[in-house]
PDB file of N, CA and C in Angstrom:
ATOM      1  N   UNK A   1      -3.228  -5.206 -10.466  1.00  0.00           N
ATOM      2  CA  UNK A   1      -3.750  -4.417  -9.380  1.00  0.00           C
ATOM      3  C   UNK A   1      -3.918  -2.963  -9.805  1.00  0.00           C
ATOM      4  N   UNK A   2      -3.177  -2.268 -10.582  1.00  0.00           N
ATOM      5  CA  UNK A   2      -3.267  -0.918 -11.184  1.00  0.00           C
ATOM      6  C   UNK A   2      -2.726  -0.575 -11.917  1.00  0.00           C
ATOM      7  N   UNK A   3      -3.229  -0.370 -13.134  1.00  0.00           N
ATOM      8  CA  UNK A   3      -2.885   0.399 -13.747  1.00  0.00           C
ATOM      9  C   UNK A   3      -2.214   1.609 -14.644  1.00  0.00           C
ATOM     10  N   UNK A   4      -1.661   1.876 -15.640  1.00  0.00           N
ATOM     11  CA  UNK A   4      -0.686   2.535 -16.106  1.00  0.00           C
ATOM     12  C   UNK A   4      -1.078   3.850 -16.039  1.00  0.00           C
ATOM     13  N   UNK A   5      -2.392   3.626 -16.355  1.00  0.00           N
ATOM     14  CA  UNK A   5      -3.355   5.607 -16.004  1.00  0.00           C
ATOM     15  C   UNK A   5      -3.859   5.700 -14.914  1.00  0.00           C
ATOM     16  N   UNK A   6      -3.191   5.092 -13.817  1.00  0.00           N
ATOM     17  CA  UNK A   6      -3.316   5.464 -12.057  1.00  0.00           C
ATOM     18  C   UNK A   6      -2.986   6.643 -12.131  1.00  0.00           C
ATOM     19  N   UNK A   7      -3.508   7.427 -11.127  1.00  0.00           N
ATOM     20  CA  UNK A   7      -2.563   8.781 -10.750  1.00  0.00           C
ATOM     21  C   UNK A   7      -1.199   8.268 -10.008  1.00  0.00           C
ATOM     22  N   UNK A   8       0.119   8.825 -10.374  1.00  0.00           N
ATOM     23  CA  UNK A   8       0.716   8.386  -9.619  1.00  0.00           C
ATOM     24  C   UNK A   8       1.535   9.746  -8.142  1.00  0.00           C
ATOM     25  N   UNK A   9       2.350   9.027  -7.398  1.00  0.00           N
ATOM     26  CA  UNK A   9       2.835  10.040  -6.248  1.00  0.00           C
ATOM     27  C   UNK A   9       3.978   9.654  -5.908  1.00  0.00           C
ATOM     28  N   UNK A  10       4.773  10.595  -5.694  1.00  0.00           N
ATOM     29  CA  UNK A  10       6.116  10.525  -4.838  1.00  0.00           C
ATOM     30  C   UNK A  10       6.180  10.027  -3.441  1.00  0.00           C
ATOM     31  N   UNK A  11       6.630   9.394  -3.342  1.00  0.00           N
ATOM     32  CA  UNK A  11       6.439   8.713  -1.990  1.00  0.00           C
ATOM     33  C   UNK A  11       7.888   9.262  -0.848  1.00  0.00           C
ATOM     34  N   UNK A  12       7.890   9.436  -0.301  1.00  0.00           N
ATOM     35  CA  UNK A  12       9.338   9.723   1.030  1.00  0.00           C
ATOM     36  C   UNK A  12       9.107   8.405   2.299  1.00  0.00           C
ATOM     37  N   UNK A  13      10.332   7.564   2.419  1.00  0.00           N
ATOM     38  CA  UNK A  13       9.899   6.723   2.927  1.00  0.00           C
ATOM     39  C   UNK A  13      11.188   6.488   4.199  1.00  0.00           C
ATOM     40  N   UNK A  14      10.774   6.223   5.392  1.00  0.00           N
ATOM     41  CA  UNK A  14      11.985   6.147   6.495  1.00  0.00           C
ATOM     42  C   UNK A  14      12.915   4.729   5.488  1.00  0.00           C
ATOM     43  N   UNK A  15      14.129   4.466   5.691  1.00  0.00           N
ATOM     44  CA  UNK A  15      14.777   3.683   4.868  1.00  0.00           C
ATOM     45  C   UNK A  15      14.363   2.093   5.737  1.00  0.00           C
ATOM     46  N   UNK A  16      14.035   1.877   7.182  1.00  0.00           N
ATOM     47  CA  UNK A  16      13.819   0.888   7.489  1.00  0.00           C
ATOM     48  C   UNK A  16      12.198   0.266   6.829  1.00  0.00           C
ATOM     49  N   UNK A  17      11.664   1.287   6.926  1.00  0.00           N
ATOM     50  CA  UNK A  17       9.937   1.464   5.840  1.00  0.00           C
ATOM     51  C   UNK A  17      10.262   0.458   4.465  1.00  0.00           C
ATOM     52  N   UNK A  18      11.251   1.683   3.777  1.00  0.00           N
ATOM     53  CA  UNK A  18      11.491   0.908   2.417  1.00  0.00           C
ATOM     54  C   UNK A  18      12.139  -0.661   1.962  1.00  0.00           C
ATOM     55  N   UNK A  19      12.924  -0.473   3.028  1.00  0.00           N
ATOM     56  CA  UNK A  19      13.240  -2.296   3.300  1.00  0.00           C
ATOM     57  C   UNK A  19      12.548  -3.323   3.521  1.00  0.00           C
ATOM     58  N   UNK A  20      11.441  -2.951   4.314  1.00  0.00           N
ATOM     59  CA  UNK A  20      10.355  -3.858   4.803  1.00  0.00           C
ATOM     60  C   UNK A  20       9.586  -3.994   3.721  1.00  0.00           C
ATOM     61  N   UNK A  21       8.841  -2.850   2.705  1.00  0.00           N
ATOM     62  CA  UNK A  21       8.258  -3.188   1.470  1.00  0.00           C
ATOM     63  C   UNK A  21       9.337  -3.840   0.287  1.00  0.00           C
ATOM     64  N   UNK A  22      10.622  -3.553   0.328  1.00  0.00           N
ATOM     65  CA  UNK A  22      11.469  -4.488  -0.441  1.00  0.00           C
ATOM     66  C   UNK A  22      11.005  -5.552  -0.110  1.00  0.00           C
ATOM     67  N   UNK A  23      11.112  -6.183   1.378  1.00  0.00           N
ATOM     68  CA  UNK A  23      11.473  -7.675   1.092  1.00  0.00           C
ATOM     69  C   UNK A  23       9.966  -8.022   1.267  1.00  0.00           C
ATOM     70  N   UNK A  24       8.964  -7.470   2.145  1.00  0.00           N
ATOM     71  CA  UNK A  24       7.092  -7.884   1.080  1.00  0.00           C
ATOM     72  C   UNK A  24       7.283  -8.320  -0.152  1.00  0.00           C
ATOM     73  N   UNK A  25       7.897  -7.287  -1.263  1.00  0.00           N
ATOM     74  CA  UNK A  25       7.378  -7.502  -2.648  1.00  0.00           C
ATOM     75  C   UNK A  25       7.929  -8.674  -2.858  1.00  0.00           C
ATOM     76  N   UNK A  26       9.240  -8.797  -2.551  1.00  0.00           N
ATOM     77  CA  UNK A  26      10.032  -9.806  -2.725  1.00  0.00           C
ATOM     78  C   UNK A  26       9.479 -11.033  -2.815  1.00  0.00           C
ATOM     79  N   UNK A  27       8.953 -12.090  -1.238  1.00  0.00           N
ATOM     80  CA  UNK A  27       8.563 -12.558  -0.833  1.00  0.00           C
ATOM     81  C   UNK A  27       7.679 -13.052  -1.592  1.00  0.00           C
ATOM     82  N   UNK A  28       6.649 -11.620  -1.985  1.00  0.00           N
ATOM     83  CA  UNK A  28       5.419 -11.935  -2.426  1.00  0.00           C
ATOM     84  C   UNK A  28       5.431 -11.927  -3.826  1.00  0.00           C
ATOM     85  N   UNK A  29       6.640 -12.158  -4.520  1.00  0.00           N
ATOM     86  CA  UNK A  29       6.872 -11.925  -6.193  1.00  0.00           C
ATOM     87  C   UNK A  29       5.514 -10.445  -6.532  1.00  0.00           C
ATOM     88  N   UNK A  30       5.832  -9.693  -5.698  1.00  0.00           N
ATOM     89  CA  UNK A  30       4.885  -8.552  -6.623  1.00  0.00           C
ATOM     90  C   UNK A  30       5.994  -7.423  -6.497  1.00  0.00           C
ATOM     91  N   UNK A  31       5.091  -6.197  -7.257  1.00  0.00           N
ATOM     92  CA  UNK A  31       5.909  -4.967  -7.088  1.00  0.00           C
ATOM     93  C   UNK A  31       5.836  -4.193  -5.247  1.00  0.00           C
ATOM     94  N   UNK A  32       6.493  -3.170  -5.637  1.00  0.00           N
ATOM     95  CA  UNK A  32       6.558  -2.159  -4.139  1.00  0.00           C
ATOM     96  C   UNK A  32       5.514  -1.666  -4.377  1.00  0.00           C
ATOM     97  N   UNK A  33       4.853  -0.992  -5.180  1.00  0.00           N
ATOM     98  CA  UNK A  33       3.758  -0.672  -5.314  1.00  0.00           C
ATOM     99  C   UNK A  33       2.509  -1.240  -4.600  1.00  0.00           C
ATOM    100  N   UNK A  34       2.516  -2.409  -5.525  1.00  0.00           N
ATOM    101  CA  UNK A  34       1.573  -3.691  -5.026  1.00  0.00           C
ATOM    102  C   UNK A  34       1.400  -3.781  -3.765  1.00  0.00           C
ATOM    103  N   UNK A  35       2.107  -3.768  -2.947  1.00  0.00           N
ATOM    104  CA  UNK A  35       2.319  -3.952  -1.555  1.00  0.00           C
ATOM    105  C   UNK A  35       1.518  -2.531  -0.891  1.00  0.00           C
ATOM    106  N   UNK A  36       2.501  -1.451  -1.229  1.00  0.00           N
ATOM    107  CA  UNK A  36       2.122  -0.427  -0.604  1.00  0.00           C
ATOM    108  C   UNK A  36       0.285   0.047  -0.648  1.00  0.00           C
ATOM    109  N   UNK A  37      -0.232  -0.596  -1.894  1.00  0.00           N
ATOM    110  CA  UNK A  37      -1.600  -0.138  -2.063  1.00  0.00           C
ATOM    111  C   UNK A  37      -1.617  -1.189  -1.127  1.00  0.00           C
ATOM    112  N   UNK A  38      -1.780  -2.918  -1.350  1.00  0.00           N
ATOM    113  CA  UNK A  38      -1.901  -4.146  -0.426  1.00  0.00           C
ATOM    114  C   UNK A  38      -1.968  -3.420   0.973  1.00  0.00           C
ATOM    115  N   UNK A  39      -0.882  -2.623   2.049  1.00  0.00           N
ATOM    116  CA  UNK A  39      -1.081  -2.161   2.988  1.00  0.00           C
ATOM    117  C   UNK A  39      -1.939  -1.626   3.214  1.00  0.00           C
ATOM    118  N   UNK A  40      -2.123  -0.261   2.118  1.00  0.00           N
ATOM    119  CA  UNK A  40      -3.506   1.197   2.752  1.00  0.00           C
ATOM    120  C   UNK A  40      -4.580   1.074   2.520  1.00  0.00           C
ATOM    121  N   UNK A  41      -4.990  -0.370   1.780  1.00  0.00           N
ATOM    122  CA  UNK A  41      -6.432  -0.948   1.761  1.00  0.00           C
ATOM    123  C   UNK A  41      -6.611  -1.697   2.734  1.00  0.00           C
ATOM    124  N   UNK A  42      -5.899  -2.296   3.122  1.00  0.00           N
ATOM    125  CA  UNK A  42      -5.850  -3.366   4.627  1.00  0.00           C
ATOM    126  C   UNK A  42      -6.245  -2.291   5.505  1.00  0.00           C
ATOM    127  N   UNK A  43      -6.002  -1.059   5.741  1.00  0.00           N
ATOM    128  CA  UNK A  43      -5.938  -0.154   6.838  1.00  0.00           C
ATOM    129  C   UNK A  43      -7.472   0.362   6.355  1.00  0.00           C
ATOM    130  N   UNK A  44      -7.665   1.031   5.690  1.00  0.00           N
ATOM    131  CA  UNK A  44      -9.240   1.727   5.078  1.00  0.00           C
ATOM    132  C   UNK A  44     -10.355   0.591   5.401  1.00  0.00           C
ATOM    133  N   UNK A  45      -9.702  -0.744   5.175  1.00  0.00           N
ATOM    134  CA  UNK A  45     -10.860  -1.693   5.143  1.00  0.00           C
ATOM    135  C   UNK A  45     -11.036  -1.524   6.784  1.00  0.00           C
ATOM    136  N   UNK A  46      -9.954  -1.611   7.641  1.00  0.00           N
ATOM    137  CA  UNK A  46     -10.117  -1.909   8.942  1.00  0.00           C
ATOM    138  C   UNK A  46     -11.048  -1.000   9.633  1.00  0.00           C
ATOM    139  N   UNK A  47     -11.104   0.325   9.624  1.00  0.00           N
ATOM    140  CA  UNK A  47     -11.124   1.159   9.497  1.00  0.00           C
ATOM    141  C   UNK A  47     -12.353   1.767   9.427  1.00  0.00           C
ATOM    142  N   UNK A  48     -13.210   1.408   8.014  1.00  0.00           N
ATOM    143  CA  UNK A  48     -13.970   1.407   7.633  1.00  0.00           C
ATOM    144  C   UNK A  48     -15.467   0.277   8.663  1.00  0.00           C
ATOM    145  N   UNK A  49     -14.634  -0.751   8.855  1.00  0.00           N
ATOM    146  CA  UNK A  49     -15.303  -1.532   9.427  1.00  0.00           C
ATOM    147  C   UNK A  49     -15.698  -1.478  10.872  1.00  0.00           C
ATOM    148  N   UNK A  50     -14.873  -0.292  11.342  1.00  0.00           N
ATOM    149  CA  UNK A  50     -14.831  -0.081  12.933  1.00  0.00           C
ATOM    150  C   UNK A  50     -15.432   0.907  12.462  1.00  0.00           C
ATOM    151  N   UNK A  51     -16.264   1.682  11.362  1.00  0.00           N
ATOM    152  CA  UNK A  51     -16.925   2.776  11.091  1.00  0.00           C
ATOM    153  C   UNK A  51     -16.279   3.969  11.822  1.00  0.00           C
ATOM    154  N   UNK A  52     -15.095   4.084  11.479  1.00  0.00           N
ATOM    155  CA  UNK A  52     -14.440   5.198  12.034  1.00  0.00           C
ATOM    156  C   UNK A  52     -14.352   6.001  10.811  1.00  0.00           C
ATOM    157  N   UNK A  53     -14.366   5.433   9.648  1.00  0.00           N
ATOM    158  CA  UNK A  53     -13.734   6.247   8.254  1.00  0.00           C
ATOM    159  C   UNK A  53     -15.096   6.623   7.448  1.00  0.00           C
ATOM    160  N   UNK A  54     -15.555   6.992   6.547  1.00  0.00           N
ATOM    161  CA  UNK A  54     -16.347   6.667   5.734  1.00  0.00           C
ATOM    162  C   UNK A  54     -16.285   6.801   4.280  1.00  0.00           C
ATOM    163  N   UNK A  55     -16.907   5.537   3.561  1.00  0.00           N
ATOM    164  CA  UNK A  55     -15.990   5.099   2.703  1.00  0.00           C
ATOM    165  C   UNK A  55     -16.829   6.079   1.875  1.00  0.00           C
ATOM    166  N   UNK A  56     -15.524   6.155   0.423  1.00  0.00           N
ATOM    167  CA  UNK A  56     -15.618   7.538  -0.216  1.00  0.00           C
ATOM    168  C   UNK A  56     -16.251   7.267  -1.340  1.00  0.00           C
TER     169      UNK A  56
END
């Protein structure tokens, strides 16, 4: 899914947040990462499709 020459970012996360992407990755044998992009593309796509966003 991405890459080693991603930009990467610090993330700050409520601790019930970070639990919930624990047990995603878990679940889903992927990384936290994985997930967390998996989420904010789910949202952009939605998003996008209700032409509220425009894609970049």
């Amino acid at each position: 899914m991405e890459k080693a020459s991603d930009p990467q970012i610090k993330l700050r996360l409520p601790a019930d947040l970070k639990q919930w992407i624990d047990h995603q990755a878990s679940k889903n044998r992927s990384s936290k990462s994985s997930e967390i992009v998996r989420s904010v593309r789910e949202r952009q796509e939605r998003l996008v499709a209700q032409r509220q966003e425009p894609t970049p």
